[in-house]
C-alpha atoms as a PDB file:
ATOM      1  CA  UNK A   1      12.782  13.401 -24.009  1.00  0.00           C
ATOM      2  CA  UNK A   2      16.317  13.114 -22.789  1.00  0.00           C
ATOM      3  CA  UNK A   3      15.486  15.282 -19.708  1.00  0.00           C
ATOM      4  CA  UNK A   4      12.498  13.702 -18.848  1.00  0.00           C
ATOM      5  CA  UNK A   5      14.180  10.157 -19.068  1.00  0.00           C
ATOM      6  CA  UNK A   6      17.519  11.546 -16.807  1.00  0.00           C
ATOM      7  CA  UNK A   7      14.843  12.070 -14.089  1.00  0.00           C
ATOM      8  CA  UNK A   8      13.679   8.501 -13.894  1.00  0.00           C
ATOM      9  CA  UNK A   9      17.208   7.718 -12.555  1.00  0.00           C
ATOM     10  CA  UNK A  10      16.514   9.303  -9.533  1.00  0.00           C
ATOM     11  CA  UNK A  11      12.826   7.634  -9.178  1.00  0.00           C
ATOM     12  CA  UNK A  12      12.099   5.131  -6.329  1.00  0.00           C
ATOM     13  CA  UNK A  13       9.022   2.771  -5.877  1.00  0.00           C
ATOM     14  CA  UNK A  14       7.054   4.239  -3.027  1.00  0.00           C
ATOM     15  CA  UNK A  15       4.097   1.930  -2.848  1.00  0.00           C
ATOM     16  CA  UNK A  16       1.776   0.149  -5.872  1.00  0.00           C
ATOM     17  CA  UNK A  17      -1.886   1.564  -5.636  1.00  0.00           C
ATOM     18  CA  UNK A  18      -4.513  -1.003  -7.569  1.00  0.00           C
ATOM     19  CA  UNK A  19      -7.426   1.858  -8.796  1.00  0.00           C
ATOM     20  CA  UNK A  20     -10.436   0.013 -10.025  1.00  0.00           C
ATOM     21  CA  UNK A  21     -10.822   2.448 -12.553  1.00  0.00           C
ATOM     22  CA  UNK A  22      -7.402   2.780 -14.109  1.00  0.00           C
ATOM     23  CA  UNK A  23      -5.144  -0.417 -13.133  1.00  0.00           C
ATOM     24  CA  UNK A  24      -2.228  -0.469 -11.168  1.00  0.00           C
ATOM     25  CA  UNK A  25      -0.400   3.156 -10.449  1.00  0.00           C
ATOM     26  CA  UNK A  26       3.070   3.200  -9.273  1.00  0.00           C
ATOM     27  CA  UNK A  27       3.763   5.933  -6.706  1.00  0.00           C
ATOM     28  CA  UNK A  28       7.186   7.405  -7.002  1.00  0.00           C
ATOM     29  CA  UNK A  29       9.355   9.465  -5.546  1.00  0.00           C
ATOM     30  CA  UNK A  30      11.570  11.944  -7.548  1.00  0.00           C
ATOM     31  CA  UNK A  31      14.901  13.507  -5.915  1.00  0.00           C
ATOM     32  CA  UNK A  32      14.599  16.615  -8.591  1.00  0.00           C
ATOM     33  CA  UNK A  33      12.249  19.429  -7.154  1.00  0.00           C
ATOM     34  CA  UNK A  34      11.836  21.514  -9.798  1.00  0.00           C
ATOM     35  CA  UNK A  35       8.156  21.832 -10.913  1.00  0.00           C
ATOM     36  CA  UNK A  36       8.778  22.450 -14.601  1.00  0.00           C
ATOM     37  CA  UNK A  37      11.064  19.078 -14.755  1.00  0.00           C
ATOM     38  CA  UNK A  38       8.918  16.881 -13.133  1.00  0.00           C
ATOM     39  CA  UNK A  39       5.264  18.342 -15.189  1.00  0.00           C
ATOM     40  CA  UNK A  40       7.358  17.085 -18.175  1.00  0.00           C
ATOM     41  CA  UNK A  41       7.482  13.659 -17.417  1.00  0.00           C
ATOM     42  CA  UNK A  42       3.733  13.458 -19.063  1.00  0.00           C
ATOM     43  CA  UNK A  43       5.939  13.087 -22.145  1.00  0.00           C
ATOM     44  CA  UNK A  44       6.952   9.648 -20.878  1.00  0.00           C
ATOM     45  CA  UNK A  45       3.600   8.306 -21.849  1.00  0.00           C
ATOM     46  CA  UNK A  46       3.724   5.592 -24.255  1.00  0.00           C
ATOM     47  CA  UNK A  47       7.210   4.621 -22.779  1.00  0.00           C
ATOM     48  CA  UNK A  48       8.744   1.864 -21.390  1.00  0.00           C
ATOM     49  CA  UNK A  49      10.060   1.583 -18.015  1.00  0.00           C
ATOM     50  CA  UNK A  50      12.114  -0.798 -15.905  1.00  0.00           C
ATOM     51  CA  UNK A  51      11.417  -1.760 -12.509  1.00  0.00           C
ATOM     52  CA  UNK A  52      14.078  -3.687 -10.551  1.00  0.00           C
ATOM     53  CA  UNK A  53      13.128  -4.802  -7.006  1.00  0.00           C
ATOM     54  CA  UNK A  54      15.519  -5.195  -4.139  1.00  0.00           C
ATOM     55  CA  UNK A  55      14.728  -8.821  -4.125  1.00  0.00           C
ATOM     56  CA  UNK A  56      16.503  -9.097  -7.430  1.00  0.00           C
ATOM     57  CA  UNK A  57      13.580  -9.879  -9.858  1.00  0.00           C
ATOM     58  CA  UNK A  58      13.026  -6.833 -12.507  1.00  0.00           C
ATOM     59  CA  UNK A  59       9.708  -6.176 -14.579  1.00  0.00           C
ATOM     60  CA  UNK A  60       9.660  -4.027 -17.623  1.00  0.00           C
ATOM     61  CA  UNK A  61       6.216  -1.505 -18.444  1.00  0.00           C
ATOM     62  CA  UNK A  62       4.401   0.622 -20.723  1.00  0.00           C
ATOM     63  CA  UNK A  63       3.456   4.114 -19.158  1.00  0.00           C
ATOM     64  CA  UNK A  64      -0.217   4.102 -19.864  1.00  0.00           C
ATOM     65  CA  UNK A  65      -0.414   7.609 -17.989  1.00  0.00           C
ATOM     66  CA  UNK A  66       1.122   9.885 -15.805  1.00  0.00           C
ATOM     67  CA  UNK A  67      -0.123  12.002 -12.449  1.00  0.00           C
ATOM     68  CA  UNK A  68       2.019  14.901 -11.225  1.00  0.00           C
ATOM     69  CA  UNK A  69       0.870  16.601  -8.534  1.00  0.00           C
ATOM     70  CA  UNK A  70       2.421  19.071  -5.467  1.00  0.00           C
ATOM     71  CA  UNK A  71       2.463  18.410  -2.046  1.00  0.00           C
ATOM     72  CA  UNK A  72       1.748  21.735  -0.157  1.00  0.00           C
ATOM     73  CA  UNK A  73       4.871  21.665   0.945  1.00  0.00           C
ATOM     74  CA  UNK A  74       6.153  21.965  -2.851  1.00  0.00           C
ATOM     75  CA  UNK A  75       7.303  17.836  -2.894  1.00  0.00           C
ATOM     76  CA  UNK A  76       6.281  16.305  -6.181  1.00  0.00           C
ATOM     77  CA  UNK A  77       3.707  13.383  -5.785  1.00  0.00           C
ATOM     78  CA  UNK A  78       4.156  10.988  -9.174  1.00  0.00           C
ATOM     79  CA  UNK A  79       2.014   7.816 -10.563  1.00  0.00           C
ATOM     80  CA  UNK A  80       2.414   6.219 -13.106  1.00  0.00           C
ATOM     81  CA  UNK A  81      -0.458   4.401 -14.549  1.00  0.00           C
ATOM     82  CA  UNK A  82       0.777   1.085 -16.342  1.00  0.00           C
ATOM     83  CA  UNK A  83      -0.663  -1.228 -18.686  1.00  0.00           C
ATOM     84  CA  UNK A  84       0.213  -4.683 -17.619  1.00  0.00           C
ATOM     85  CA  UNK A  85      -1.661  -6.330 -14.580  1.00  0.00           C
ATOM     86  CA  UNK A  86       0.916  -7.770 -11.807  1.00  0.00           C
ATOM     87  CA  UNK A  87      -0.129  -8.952  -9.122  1.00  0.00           C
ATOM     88  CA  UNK A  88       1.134  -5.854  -6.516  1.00  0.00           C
ATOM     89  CA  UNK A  89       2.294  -7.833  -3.818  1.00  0.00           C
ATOM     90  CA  UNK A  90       5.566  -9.065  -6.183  1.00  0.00           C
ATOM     91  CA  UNK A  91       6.502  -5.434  -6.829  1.00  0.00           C
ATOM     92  CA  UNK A  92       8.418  -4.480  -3.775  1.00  0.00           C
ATOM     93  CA  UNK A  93       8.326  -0.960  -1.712  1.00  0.00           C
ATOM     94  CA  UNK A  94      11.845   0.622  -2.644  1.00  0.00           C
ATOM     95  CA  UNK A  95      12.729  -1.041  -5.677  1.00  0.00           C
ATOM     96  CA  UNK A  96      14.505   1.633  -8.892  1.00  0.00           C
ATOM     97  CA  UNK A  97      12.977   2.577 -11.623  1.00  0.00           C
ATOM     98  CA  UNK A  98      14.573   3.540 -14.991  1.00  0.00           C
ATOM     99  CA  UNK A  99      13.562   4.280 -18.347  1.00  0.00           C
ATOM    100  CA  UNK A 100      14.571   1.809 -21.287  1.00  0.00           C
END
């Protein structure tokens, strides 16, 4: 789990997607490129993750799920599907993420 955690220090908020269905989903962006990396970070589920905006404030989650996709260009597309309900518009656009 090491590995999969040493990736999330290199994740970046993107944008906070509210699906009906599933809750909130926070799209990331990864710097790491390789595929087998990043299709191990469905191991994070059940984790807990920190998310500290650039306004200062910081929120902590539970990874409810994890999507990994590929961009046809080969650039790794995250979300990952939390548990709490925020309201999106106080999780900013750029803010870190890290695992705890």
């Amino acid at each position: 789990m090491r590995e999969e955690a040493d990736l999330l220090e290199t994740m970046r908020l993107e944008d906070v997607i509210d699906v009906p269905t599933r809750g909130l989903v926070l799209k990331i962006s990864v710097e790491e490129t390789d595929p087998y990396k990043i299709t191990k970070l469905k191991n994070l589920i059940g984790s807990k993750i920190a998310v500290s905006n650039v306004d200062g404030t910081s929120f902590e989650f539970e990874i409810k799920d994890v999507s990994v996709s590929f961009s046809i260009a080969n650039f790794p597309l995250i979300g990952l599907n939390i548990r709490e309900r925020v309201d999106i518009g106080r999780i900013k656009k750029g803010s870190k993420i890290k695992f705890i």
